[in-house]
Protein backbone atom coordinates (compact mmCIF):
# COMPACT_ATOMS: atom_id res chain seq x y z
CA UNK A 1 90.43 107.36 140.97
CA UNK A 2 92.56 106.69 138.18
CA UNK A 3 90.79 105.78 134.41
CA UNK A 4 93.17 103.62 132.08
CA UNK A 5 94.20 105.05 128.93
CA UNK A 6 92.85 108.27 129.47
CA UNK A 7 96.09 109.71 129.24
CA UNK A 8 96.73 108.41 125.62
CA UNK A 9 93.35 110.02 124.63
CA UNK A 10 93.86 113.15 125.82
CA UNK A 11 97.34 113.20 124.38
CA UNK A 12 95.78 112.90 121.17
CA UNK A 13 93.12 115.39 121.39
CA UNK A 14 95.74 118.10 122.34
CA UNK A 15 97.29 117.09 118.99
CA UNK A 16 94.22 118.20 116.82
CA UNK A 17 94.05 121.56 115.47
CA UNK A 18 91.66 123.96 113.25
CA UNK A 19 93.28 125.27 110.42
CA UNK A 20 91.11 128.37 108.63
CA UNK A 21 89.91 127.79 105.13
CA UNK A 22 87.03 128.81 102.94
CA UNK A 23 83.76 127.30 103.86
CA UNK A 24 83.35 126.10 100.13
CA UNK A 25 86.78 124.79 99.99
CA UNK A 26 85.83 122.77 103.51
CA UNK A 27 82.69 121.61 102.07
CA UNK A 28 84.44 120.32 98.84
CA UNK A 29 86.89 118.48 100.64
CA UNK A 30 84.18 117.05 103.26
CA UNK A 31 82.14 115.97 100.03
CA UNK A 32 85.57 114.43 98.10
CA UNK A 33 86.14 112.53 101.65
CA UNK A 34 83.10 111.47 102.02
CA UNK A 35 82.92 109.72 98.26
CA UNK A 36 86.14 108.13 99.36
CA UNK A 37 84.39 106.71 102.81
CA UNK A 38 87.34 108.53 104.55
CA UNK A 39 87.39 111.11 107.21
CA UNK A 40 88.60 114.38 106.30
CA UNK A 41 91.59 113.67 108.34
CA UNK A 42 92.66 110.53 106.02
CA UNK A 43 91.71 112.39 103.01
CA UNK A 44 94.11 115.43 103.49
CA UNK A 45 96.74 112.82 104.61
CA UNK A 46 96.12 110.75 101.45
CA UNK A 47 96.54 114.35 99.64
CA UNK A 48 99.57 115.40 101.37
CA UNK A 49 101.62 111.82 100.70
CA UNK A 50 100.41 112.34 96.85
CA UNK A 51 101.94 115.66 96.89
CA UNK A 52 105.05 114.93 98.93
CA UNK A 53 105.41 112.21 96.45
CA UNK A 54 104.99 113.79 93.03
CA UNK A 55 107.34 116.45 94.62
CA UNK A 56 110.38 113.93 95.73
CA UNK A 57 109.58 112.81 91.60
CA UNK A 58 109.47 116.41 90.28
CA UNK A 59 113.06 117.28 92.19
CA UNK A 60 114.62 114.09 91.36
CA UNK A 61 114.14 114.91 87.45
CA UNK A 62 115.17 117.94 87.59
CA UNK A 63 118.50 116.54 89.18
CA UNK A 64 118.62 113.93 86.48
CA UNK A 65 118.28 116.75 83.69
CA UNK A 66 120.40 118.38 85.33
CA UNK A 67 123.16 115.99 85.77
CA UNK A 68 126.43 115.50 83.84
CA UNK A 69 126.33 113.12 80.71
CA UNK A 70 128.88 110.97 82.76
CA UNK A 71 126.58 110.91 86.03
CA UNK A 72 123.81 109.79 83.38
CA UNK A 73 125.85 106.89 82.42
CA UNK A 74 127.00 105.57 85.70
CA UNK A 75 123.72 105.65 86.40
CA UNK A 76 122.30 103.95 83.64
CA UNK A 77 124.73 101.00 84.35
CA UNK A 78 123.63 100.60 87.46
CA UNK A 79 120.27 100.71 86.65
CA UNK A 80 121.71 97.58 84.06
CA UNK A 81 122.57 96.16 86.83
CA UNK A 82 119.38 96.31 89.24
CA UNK A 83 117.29 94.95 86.06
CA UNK A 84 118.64 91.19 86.40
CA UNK A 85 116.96 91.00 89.92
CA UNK A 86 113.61 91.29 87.40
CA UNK A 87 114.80 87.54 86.15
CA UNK A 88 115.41 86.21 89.52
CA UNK A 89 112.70 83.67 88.97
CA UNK A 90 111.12 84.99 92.13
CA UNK A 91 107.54 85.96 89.84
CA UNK A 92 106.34 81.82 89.71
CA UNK A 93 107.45 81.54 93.70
């Protein structure tokens, strides 16, 4: 006897893990998720795509500081450049 979709859920449970941590530290983020009406599974993923984020922001300033003055100006100009698609008209569509 075959059951449909079966295979699909166990695929996914093999997929789970544990991962140790404090008890506290569990509890906090159970409480935090819970405030949030997520799971602790969206939670962490909300947390991990905030910190993947601020750290794609934190490396690309530290390339702009450290970039030559004339990389600085190219891209400033094109940055000019992108701005008039702001007055494409598109805001009252």
């Amino acid at each position: 006897m075959t059951v449909i979709g079966t295979e699909s859920m166990l695929l996914a449970m093999a997929l789970d893990t544990t991962i140790k941590v404090e008890r506290a530290l569990r509890e906090r983020i159970r409480t935090a998720a819970q405030a949030q009406n997520l799971t602790v599974n969206e939670f962490l993923t909300r947390l991990m795509k905030d910190y993947e984020r601020r750290d794609r922001m934190a490396r690309a300033a530290a390339a702009m500081k450290s970039a030559s003055p004339e990389v600085m100006a190219a891209y400033r100009e094109e940055t000019k450049l992108w701005d008039v698609t702001s007055g494409d008209g598109l805001e009252e569509w």
